[in-house]
Protein backbone atom coordinates (compact mmCIF):
# COMPACT_ATOMS: atom_id res chain seq x y z
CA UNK A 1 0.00 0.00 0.00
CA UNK A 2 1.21 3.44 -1.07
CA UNK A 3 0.04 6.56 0.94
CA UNK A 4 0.72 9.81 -0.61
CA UNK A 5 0.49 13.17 1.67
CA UNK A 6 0.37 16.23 0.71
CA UNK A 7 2.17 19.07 2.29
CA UNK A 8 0.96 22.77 2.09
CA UNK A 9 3.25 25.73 2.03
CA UNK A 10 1.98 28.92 3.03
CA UNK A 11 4.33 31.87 2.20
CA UNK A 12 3.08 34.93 3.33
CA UNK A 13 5.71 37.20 2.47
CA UNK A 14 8.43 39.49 4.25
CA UNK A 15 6.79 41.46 7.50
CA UNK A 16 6.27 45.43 6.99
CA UNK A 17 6.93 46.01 10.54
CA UNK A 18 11.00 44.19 9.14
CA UNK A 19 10.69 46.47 5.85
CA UNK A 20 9.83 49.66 7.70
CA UNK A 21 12.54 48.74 10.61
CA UNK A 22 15.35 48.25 7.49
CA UNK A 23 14.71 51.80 6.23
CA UNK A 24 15.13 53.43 9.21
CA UNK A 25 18.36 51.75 9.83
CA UNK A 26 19.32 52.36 6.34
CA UNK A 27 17.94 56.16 6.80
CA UNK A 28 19.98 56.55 9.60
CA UNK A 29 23.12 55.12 7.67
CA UNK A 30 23.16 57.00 5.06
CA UNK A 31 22.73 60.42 7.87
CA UNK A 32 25.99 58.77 9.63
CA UNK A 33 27.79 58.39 6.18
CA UNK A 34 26.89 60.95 4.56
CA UNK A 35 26.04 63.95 5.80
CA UNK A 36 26.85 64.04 9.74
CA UNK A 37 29.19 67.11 10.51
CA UNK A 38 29.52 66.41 14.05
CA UNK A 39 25.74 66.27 14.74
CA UNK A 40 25.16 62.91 16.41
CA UNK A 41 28.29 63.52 18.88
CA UNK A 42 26.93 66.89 19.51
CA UNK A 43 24.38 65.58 22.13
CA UNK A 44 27.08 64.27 23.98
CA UNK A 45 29.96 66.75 23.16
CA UNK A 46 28.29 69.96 22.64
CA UNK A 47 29.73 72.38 20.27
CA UNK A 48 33.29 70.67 20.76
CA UNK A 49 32.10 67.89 18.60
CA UNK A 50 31.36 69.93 15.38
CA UNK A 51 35.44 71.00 15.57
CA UNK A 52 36.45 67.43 16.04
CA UNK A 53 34.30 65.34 13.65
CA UNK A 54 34.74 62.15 15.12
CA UNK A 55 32.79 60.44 12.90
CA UNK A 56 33.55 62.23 9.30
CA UNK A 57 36.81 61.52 10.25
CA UNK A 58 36.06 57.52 10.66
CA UNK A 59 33.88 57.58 7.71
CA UNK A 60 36.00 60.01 5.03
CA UNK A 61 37.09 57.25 2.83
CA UNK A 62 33.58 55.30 2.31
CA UNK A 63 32.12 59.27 1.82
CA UNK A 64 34.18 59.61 -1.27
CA UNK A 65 34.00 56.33 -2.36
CA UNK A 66 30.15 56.47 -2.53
CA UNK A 67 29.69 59.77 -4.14
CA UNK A 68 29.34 61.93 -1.03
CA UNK A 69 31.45 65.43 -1.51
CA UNK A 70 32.89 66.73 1.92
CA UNK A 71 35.57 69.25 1.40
């Protein structure tokens, strides 16, 4: 005797909640990359942080290298 069973696949997709949570870390990313001028350490530093740039400094060679102009 041969039983055959059948088994059902649902696939319901990729969650929004995941697709909204990947743009905001991509959002923020791309603020961090390109376009931060001391702004993020600023809450921390105060005005100190804008003369240091901390993170432009980290981040100067993946700026250029994906378009971003910074001096």
């Amino acid at each position: 005797m041969s039983e055959s069973r059948q088994i059902s696949v649902s696939k319901k997709g990729v969650p929004t909640i995941a697709i909204l949570a990947l743009g905001v870390i991509f959002a923020a990313g791309l603020f961090v990359v390109g376009f931060d001028q001391g702004h993020i350490f600023s809450l921390v530093y105060g005005e100190q942080a804008f003369d240091d740039l901390f993170i432009h400094e980290l981040t100067h060679d993946m700026r250029h290298a994906a378009g971003f102009p910074c001096h």
